[in-house]
Protein backbone atom coordinates (compact mmCIF):
# COMPACT_ATOMS: atom_id res chain seq x y z
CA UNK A 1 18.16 -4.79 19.24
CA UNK A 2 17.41 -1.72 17.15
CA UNK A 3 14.35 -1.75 14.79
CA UNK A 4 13.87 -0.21 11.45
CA UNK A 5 10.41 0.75 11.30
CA UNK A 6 10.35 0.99 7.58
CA UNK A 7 11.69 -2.53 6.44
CA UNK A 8 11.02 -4.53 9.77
CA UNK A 9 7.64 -3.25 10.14
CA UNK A 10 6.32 -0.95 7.85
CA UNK A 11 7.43 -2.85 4.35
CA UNK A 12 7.60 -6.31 6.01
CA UNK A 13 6.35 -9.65 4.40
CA UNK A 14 4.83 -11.89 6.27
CA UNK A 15 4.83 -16.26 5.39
CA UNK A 16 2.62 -15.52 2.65
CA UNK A 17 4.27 -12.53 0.96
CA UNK A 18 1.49 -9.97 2.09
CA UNK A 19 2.57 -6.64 4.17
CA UNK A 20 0.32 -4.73 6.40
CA UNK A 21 -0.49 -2.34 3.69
CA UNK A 22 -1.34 -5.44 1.01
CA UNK A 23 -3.94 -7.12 4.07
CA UNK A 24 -5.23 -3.56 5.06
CA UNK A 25 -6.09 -3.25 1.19
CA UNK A 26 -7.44 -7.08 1.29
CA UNK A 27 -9.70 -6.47 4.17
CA UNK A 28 -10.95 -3.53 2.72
CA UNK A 29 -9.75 -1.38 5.78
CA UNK A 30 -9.28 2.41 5.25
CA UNK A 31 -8.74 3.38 8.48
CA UNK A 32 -5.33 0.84 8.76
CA UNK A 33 -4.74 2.11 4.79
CA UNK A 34 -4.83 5.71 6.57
CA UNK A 35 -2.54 5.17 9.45
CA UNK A 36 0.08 3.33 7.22
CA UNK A 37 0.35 5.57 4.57
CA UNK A 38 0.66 8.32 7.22
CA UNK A 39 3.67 6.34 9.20
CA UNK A 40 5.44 5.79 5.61
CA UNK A 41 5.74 9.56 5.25
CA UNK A 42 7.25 9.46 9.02
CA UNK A 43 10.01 7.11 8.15
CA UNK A 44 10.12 8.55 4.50
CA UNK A 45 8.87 5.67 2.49
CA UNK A 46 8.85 5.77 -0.94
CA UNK A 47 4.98 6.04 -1.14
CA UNK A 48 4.49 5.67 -4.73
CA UNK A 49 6.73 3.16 -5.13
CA UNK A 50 7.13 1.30 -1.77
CA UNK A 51 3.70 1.20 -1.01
CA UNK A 52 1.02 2.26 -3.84
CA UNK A 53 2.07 0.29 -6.47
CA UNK A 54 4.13 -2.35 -4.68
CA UNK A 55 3.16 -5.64 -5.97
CA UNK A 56 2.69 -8.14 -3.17
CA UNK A 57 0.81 -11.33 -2.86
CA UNK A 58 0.54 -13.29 -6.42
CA UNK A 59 2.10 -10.02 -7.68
CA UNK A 60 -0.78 -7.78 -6.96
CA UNK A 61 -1.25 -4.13 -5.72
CA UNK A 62 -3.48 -2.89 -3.26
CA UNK A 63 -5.97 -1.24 -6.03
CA UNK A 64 -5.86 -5.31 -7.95
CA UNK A 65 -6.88 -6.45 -4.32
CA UNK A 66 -9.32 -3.53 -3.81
CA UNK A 67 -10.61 -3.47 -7.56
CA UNK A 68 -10.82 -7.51 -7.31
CA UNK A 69 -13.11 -7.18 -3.69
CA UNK A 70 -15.04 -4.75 -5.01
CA UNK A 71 -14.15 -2.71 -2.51
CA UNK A 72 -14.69 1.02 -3.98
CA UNK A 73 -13.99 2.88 -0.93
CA UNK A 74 -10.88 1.76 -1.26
CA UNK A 75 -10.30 2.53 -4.28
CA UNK A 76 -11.62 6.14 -4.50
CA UNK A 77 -8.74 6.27 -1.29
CA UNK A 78 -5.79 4.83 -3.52
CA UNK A 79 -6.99 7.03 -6.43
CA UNK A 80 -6.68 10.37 -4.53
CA UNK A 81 -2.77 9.11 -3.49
CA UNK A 82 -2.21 8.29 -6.33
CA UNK A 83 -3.10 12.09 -8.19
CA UNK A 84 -1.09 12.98 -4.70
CA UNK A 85 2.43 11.90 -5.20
CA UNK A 86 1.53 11.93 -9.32
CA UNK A 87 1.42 7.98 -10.66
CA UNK A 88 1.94 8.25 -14.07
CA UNK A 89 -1.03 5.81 -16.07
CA UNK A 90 1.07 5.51 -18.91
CA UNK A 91 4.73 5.26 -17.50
CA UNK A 92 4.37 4.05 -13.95
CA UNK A 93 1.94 1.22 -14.88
């Protein structure tokens, strides 16, 4: 049985809707945030899209989850991807 990395492990939902990235975010853990974002350029994931502002759980991204935990290292992290691949505040939100 092959495996795509991307969708069967990378991008994949788990029972409640949450991907690694979306619990990585939840548990405020920057070194998983890291290592994911890294393997998504590997298998050429849409990072903007696929990843930093993919809604998951109750619709939310990682900086709602961060922002909403109070989590700031987090965010500062999410902030400096997001000036990287160029999130648009006015059209991409």
């Amino acid at each position: 049985m092959q495996v795509n990395l991307k969708d069967d492990l990378l991008l994949a939902k788990g029972w409640n809707g949450r991907t690694a990235w979306d619990m990585a975010a939840w548990k405020g853990n920057k070194e998983i945030l890291e290592k994911l974002w890294n393997w998504g350029r590997e298998v050429q994931v849409n990072l903007k899209d696929e990843l930093l502002l993919a809604k998951g759980f109750m619709g939310l991204t990682a900086w709602n989850t961060a922002a909403s935990y109070g989590n700031k290292e987090i965010l500062v992290k999410l902030w400096g991807w997001g000036r990287e691949v160029q999130v648009n505040l006015k059209d991409d939100l």
